[in-house]
PDB file of N, CA and C in Angstrom:
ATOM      1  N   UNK A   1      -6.098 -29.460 -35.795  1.00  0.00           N
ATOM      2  CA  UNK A   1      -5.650 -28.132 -36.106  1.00  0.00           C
ATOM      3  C   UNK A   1      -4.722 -27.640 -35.002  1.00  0.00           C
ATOM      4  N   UNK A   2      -3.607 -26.984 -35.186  1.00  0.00           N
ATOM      5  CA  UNK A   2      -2.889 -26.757 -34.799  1.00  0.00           C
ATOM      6  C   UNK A   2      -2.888 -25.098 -33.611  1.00  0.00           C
ATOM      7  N   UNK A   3      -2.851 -24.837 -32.601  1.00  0.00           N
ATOM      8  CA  UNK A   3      -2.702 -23.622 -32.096  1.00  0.00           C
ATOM      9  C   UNK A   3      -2.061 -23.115 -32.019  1.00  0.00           C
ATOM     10  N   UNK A   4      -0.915 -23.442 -32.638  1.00  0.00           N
ATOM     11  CA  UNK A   4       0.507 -22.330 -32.578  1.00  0.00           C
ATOM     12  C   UNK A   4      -0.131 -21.807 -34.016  1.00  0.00           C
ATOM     13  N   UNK A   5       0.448 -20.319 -34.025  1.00  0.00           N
ATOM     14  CA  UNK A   5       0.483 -19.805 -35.522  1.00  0.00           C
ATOM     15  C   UNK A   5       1.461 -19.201 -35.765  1.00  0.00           C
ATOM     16  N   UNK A   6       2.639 -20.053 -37.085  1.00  0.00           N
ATOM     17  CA  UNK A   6       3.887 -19.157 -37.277  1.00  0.00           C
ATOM     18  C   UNK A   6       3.717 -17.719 -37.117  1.00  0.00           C
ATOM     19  N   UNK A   7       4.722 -16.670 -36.737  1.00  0.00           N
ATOM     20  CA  UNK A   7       4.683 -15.775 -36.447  1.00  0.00           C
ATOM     21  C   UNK A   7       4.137 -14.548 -35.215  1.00  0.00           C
ATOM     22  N   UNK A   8       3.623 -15.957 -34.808  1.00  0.00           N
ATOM     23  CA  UNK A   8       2.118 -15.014 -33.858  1.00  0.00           C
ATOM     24  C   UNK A   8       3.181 -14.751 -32.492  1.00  0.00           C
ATOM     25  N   UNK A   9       3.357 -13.526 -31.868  1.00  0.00           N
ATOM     26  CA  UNK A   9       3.838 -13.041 -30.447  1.00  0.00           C
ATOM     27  C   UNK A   9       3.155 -14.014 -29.668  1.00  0.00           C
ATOM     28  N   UNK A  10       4.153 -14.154 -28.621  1.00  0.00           N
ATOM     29  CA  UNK A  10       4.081 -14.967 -27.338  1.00  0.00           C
ATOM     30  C   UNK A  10       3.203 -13.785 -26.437  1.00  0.00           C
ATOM     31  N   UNK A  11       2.316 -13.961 -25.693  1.00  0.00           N
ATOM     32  CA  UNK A  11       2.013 -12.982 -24.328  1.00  0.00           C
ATOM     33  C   UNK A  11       3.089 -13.086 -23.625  1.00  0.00           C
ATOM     34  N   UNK A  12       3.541 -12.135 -22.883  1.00  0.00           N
ATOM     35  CA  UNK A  12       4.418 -12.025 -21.813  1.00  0.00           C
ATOM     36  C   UNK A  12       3.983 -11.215 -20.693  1.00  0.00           C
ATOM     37  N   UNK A  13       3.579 -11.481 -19.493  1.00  0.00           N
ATOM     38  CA  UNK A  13       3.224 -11.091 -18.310  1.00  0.00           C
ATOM     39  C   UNK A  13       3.950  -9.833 -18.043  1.00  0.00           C
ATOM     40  N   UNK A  14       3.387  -8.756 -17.565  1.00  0.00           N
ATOM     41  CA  UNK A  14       3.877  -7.763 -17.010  1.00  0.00           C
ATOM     42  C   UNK A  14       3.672  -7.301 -15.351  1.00  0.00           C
ATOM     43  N   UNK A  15       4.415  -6.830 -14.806  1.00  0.00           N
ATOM     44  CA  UNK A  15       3.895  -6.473 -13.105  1.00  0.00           C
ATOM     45  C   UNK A  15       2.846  -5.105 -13.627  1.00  0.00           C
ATOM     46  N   UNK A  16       1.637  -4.818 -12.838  1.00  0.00           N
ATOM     47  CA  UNK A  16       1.122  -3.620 -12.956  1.00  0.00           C
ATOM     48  C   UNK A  16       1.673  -2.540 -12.792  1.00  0.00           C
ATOM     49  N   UNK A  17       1.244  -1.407 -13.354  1.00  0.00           N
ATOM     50  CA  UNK A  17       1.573  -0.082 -13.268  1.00  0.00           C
ATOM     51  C   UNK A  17       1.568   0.444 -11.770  1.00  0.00           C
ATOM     52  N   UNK A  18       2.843   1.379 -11.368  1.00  0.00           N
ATOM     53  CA  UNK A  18       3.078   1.904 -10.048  1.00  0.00           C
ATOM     54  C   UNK A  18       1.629   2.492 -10.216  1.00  0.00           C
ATOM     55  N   UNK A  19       1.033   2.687  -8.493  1.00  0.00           N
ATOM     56  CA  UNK A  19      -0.252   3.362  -8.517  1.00  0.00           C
ATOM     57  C   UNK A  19      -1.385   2.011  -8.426  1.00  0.00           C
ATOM     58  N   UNK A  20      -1.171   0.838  -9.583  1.00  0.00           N
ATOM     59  CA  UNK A  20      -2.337   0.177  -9.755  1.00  0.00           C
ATOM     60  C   UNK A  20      -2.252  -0.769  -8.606  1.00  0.00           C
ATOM     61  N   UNK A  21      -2.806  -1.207  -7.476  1.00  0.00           N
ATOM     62  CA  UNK A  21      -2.771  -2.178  -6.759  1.00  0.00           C
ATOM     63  C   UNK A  21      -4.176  -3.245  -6.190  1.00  0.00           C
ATOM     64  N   UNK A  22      -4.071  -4.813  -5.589  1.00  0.00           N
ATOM     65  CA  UNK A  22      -5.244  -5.321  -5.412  1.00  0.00           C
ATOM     66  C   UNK A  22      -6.168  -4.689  -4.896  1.00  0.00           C
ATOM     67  N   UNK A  23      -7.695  -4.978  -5.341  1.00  0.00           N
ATOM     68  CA  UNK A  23      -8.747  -4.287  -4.145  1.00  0.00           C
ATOM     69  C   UNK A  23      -8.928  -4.931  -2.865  1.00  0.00           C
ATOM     70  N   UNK A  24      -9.153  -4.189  -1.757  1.00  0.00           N
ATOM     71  CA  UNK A  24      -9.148  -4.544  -0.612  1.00  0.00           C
ATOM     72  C   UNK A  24     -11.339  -5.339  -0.517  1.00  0.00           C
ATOM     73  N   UNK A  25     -10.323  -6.568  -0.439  1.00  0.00           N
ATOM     74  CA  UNK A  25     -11.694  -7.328  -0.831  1.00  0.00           C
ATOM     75  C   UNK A  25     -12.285  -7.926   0.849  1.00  0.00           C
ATOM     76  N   UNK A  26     -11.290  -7.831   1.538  1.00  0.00           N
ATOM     77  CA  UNK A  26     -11.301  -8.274   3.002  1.00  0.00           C
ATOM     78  C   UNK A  26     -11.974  -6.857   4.082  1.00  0.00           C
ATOM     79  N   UNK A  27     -11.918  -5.630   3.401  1.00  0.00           N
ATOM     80  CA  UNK A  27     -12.327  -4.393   4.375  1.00  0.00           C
ATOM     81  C   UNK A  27     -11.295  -3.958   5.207  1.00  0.00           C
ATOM     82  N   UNK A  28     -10.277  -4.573   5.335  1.00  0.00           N
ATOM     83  CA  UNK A  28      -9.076  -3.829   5.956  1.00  0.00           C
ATOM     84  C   UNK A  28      -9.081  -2.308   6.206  1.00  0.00           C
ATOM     85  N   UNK A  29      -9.219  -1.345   4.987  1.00  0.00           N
ATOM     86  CA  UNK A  29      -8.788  -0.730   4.930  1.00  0.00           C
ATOM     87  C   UNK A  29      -9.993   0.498   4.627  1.00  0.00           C
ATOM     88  N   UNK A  30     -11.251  -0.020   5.262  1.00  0.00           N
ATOM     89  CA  UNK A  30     -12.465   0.242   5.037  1.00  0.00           C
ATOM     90  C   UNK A  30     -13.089   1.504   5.302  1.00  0.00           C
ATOM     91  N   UNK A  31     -12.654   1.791   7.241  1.00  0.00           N
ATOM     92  CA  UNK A  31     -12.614   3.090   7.934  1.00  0.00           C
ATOM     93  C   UNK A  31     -11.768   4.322   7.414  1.00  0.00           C
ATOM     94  N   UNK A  32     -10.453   3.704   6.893  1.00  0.00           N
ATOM     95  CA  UNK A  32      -9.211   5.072   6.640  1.00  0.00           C
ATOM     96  C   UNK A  32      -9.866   4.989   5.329  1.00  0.00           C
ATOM     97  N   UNK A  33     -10.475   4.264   4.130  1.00  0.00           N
ATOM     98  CA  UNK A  33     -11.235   5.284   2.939  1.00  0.00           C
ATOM     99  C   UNK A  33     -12.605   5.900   3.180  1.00  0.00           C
ATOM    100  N   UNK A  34     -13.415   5.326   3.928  1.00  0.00           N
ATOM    101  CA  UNK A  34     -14.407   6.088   4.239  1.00  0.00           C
ATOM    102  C   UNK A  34     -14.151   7.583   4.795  1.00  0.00           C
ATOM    103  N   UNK A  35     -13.513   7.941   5.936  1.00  0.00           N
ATOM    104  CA  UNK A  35     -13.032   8.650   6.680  1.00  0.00           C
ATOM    105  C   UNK A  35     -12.001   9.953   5.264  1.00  0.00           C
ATOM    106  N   UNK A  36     -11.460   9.150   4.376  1.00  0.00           N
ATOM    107  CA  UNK A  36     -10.897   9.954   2.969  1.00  0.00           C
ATOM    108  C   UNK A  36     -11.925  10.640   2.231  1.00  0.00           C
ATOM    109  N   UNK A  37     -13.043   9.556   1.988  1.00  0.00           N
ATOM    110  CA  UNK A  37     -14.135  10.169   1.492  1.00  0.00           C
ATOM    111  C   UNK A  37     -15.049  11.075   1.335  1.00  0.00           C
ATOM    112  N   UNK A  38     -15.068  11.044   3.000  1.00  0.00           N
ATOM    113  CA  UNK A  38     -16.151  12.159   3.587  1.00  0.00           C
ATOM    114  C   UNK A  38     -15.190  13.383   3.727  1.00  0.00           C
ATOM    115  N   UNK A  39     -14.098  13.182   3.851  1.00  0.00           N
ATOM    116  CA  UNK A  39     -13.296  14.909   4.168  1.00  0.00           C
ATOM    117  C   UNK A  39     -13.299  15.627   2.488  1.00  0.00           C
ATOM    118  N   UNK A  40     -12.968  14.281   1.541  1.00  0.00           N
ATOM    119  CA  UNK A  40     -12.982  15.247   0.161  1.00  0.00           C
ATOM    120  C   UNK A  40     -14.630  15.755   0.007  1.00  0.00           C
ATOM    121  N   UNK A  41     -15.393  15.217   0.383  1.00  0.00           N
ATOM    122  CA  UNK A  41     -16.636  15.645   0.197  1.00  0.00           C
ATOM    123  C   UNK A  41     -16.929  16.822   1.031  1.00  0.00           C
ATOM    124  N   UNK A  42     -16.600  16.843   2.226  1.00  0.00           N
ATOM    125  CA  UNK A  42     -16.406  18.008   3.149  1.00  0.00           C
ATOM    126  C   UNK A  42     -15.994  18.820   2.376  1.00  0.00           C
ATOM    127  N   UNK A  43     -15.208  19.003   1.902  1.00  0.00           N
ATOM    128  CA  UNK A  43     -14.206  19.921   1.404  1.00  0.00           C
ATOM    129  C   UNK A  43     -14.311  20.060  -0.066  1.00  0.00           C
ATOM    130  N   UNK A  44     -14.980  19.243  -0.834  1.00  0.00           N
ATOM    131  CA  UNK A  44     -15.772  20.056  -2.184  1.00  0.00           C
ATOM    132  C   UNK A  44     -14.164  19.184  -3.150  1.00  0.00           C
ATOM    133  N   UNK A  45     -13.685  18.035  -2.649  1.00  0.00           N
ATOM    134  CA  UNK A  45     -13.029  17.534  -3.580  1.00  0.00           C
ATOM    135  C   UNK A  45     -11.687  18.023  -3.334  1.00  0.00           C
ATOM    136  N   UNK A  46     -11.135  18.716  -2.352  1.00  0.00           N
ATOM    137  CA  UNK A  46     -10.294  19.060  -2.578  1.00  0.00           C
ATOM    138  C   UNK A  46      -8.969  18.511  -1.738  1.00  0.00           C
ATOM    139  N   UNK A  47      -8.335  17.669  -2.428  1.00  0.00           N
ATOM    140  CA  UNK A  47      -7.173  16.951  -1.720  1.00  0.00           C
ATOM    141  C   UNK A  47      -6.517  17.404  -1.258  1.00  0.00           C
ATOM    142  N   UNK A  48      -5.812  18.713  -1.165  1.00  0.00           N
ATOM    143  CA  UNK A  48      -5.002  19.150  -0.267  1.00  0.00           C
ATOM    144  C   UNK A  48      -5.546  19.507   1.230  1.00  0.00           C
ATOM    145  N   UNK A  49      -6.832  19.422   1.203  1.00  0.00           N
ATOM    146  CA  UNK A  49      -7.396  19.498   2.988  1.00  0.00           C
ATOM    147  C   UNK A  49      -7.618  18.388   3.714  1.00  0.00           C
ATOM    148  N   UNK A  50      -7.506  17.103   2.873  1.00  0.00           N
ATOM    149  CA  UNK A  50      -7.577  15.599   3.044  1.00  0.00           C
ATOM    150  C   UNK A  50      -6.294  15.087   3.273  1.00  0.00           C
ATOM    151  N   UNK A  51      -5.346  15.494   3.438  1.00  0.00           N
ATOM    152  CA  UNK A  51      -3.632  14.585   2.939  1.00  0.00           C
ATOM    153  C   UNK A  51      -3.569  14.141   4.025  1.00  0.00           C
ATOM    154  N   UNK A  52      -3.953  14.437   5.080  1.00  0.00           N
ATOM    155  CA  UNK A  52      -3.518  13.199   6.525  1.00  0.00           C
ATOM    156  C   UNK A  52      -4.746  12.078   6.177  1.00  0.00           C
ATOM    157  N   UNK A  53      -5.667  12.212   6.135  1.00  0.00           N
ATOM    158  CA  UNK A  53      -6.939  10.877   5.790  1.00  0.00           C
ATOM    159  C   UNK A  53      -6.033  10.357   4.453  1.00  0.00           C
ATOM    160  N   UNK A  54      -5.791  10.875   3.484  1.00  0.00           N
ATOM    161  CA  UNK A  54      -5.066  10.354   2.880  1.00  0.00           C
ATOM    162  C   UNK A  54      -3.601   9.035   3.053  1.00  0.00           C
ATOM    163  N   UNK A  55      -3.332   9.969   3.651  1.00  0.00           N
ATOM    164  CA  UNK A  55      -1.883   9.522   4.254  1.00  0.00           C
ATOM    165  C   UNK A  55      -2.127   7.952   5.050  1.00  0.00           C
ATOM    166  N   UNK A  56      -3.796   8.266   6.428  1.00  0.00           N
ATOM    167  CA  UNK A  56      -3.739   7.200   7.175  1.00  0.00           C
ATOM    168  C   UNK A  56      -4.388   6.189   6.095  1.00  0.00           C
ATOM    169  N   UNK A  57      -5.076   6.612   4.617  1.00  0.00           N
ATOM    170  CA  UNK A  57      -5.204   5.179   4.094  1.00  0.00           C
ATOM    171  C   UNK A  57      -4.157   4.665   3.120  1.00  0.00           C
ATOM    172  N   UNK A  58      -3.328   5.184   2.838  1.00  0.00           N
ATOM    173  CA  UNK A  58      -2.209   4.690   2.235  1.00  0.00           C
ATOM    174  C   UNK A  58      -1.550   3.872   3.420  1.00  0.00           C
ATOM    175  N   UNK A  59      -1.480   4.318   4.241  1.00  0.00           N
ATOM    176  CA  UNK A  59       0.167   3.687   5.283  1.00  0.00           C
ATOM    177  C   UNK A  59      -1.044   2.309   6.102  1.00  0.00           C
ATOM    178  N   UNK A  60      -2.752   2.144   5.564  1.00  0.00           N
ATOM    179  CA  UNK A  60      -3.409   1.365   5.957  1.00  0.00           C
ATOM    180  C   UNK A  60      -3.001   0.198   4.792  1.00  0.00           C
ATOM    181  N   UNK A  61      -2.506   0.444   3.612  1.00  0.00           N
ATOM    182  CA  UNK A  61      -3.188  -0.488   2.413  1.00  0.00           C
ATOM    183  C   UNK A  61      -1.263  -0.949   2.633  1.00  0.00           C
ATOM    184  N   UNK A  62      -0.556  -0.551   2.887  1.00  0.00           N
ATOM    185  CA  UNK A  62       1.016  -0.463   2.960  1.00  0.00           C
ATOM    186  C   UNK A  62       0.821  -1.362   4.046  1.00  0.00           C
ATOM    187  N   UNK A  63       0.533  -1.378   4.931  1.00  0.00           N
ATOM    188  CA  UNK A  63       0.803  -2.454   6.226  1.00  0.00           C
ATOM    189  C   UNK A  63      -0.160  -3.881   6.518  1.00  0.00           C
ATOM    190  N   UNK A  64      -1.254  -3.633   5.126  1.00  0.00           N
ATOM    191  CA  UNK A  64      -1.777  -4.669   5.086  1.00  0.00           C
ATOM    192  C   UNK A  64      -1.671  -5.384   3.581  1.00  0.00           C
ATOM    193  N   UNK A  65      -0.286  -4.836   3.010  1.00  0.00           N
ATOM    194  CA  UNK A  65       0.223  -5.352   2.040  1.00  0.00           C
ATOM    195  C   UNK A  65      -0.521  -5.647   0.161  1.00  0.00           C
ATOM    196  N   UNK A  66      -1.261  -4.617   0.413  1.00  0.00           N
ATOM    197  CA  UNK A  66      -2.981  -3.845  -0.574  1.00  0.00           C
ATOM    198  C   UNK A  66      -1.636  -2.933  -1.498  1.00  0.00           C
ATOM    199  N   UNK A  67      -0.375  -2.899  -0.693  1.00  0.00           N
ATOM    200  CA  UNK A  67       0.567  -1.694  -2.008  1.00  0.00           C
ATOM    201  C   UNK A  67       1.687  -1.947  -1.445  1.00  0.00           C
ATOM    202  N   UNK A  68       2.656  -1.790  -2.331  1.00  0.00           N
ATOM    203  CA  UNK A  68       4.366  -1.967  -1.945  1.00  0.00           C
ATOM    204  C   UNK A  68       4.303  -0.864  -0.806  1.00  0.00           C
ATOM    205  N   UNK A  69       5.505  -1.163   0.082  1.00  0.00           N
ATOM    206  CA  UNK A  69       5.613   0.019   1.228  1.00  0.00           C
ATOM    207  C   UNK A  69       6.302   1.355   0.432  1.00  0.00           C
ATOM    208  N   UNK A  70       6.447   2.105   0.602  1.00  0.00           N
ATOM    209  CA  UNK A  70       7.030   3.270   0.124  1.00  0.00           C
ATOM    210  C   UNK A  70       7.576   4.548   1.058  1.00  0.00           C
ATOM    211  N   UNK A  71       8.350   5.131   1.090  1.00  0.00           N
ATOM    212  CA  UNK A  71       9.067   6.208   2.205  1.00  0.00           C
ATOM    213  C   UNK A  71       7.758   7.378   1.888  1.00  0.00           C
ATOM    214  N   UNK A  72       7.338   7.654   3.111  1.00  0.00           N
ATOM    215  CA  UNK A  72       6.621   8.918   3.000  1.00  0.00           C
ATOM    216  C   UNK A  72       6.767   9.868   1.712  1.00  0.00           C
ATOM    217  N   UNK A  73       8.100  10.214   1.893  1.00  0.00           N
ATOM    218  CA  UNK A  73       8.689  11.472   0.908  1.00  0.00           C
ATOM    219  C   UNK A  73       8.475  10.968  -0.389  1.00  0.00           C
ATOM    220  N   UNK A  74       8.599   9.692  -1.051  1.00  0.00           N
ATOM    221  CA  UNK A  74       8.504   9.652  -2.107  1.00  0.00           C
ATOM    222  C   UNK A  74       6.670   9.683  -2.466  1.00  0.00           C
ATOM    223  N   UNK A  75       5.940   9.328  -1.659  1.00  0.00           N
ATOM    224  CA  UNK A  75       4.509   9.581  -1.725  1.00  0.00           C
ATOM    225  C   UNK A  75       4.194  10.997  -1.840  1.00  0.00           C
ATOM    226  N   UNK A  76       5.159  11.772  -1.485  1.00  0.00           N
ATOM    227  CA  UNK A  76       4.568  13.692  -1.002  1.00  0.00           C
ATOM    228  C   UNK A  76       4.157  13.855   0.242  1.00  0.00           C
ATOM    229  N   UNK A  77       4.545  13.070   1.245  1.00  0.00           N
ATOM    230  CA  UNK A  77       3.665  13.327   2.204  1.00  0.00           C
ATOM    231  C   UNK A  77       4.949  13.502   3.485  1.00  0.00           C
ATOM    232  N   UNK A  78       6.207  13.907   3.211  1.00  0.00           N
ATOM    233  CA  UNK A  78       7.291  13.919   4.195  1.00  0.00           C
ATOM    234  C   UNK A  78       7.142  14.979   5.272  1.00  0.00           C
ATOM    235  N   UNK A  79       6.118  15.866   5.201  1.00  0.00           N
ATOM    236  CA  UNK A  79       5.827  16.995   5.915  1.00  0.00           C
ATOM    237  C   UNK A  79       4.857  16.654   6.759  1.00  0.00           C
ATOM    238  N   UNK A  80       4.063  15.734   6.519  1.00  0.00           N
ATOM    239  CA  UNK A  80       3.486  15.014   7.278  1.00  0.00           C
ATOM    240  C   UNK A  80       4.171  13.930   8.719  1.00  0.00           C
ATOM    241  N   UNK A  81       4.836  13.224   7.721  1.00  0.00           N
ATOM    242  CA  UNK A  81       5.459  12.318   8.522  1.00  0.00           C
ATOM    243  C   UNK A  81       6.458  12.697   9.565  1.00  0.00           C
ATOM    244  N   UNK A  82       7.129  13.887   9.219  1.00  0.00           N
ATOM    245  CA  UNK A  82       7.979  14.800   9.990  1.00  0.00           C
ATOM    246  C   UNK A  82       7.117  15.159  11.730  1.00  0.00           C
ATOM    247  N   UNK A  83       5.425  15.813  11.178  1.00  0.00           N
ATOM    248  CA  UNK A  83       4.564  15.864  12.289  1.00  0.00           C
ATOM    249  C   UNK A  83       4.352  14.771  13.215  1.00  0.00           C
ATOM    250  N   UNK A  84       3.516  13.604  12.472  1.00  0.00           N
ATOM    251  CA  UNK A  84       3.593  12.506  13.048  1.00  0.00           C
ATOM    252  C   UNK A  84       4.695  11.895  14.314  1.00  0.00           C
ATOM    253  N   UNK A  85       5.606  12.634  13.879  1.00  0.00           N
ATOM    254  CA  UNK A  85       6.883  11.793  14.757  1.00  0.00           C
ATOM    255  C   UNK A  85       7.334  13.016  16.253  1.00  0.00           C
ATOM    256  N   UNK A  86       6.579  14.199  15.643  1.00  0.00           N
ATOM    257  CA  UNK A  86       7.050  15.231  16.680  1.00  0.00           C
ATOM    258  C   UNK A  86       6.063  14.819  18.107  1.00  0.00           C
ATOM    259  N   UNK A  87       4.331  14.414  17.450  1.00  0.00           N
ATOM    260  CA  UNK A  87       3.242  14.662  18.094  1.00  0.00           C
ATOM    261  C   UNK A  87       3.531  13.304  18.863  1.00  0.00           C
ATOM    262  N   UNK A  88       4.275  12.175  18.423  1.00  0.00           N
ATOM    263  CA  UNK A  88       5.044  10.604  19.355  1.00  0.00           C
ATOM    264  C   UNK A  88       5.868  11.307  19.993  1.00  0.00           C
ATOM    265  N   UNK A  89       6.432  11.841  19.769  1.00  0.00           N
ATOM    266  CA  UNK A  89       8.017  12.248  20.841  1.00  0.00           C
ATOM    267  C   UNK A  89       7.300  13.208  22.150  1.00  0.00           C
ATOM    268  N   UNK A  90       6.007  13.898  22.116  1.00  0.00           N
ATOM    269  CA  UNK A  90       5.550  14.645  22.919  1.00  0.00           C
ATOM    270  C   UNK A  90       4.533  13.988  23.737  1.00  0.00           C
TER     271      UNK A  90
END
């Protein structure tokens, strides 16, 4: 018996959806989500009092190659990164 079936679509591989990336199966990136965790919980869920814990586990999963790199600004976080660079220069 045959496994082709006239008509039948080929699968074709797709890259994942921006956002979707591997799990950090090694712990890399273990401290900067824990450390995310406990501030949204601190804070009753609320991400805008978290965006630097945020920030240090993104630019953790970015340098250990867990997510494409990306410019601050396009993440939302350019107001951040702006700080970051004042609090190095001082």
């Amino acid at each position: 018996m045959s496994t082709m079936t006239f008509g039948q679509k080929s699968f074709t591989p797709t890259p994942p959806d921006k956002g979707s990336f591997p799990l950090d199966h090694e712990g890399h990136c273990k401290i900067p989500m824990l450390k995310y965790m406990i501030c949204l919980k601190e804070h009753k869920n609320d991400n805008s009092a978290c965006r630097k814990e945020a920030k240090d586990y993104l630019g953790c999963r970015m340098d250990n190659s867990l997510m494409a790199k990306e410019d601050w600004s396009k993440l939302g976080y350019a107001d951040l990164e702006n700080d970051s660079k004042m609090s190095k220069n001082n």
